[in-house]
C-alpha atoms as a PDB file:
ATOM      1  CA  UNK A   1       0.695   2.432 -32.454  1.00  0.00           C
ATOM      2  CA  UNK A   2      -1.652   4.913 -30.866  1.00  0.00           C
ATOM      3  CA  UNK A   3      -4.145   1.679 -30.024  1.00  0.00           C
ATOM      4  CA  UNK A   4      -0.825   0.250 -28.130  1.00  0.00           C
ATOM      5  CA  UNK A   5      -0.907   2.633 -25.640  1.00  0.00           C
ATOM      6  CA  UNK A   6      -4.493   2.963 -24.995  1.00  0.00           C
ATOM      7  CA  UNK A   7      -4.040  -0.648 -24.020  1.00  0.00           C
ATOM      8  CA  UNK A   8      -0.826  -0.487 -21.728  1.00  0.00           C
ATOM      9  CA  UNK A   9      -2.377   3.011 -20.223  1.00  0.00           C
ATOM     10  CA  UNK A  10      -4.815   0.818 -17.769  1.00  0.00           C
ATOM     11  CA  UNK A  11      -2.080  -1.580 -16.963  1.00  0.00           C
ATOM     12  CA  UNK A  12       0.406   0.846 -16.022  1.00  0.00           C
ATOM     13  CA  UNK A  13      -2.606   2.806 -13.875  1.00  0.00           C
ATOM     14  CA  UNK A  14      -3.483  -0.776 -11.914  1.00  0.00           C
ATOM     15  CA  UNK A  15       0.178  -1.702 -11.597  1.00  0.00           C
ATOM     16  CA  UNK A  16       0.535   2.120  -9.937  1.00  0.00           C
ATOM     17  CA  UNK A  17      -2.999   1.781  -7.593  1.00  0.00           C
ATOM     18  CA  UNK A  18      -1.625  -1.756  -6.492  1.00  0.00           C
ATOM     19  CA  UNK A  19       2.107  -0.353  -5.656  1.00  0.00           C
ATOM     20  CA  UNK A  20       0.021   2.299  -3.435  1.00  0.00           C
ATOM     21  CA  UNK A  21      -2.142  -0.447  -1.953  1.00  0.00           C
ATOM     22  CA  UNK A  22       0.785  -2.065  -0.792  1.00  0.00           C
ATOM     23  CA  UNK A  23       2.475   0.719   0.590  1.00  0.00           C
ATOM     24  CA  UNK A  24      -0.171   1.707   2.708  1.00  0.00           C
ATOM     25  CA  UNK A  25      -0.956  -2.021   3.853  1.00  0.00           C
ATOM     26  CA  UNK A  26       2.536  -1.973   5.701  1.00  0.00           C
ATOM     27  CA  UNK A  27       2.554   1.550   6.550  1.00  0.00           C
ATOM     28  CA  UNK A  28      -0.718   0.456   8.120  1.00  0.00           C
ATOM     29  CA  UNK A  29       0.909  -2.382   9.663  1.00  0.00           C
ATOM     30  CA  UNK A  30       3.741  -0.899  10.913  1.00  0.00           C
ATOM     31  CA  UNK A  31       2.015   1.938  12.688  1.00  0.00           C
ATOM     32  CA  UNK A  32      -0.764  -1.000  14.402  1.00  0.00           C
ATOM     33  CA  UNK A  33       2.594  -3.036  15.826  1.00  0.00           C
ATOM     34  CA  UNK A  34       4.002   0.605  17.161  1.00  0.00           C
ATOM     35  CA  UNK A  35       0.649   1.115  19.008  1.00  0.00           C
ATOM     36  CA  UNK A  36       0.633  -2.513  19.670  1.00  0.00           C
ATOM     37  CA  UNK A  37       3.673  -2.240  21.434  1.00  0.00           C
ATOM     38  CA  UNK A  38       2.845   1.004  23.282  1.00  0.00           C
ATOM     39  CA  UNK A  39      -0.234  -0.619  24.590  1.00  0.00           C
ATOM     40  CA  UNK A  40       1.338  -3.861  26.117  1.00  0.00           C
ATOM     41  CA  UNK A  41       4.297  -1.322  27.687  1.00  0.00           C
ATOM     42  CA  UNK A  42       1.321   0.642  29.184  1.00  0.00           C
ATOM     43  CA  UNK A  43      -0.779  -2.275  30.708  1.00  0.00           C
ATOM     44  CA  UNK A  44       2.331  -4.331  32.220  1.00  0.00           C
END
């Protein structure tokens, strides 16, 4: 049983790192299409 879990542990730890990856990815989208926007506003 024990040897079960020592094999889902590093699944469940990529699966986490991944979710985060993704998160920031559009977080760090989101925020470069804000200053995207504020940029074109300030140039036209």
């Amino acid at each position: 049983m024990s040897g079960l879990i020592v094999q889902i542990i590093p699944v469940i730890i990529f699966r986490i790192l991944v979710l985060i990856l993704c998160v920031l990815g559009i977080y760090a989208l989101a925020l470069l299409i804000k200053a995207l926007k504020i940029y074109i506003k300030k140039n036209s």
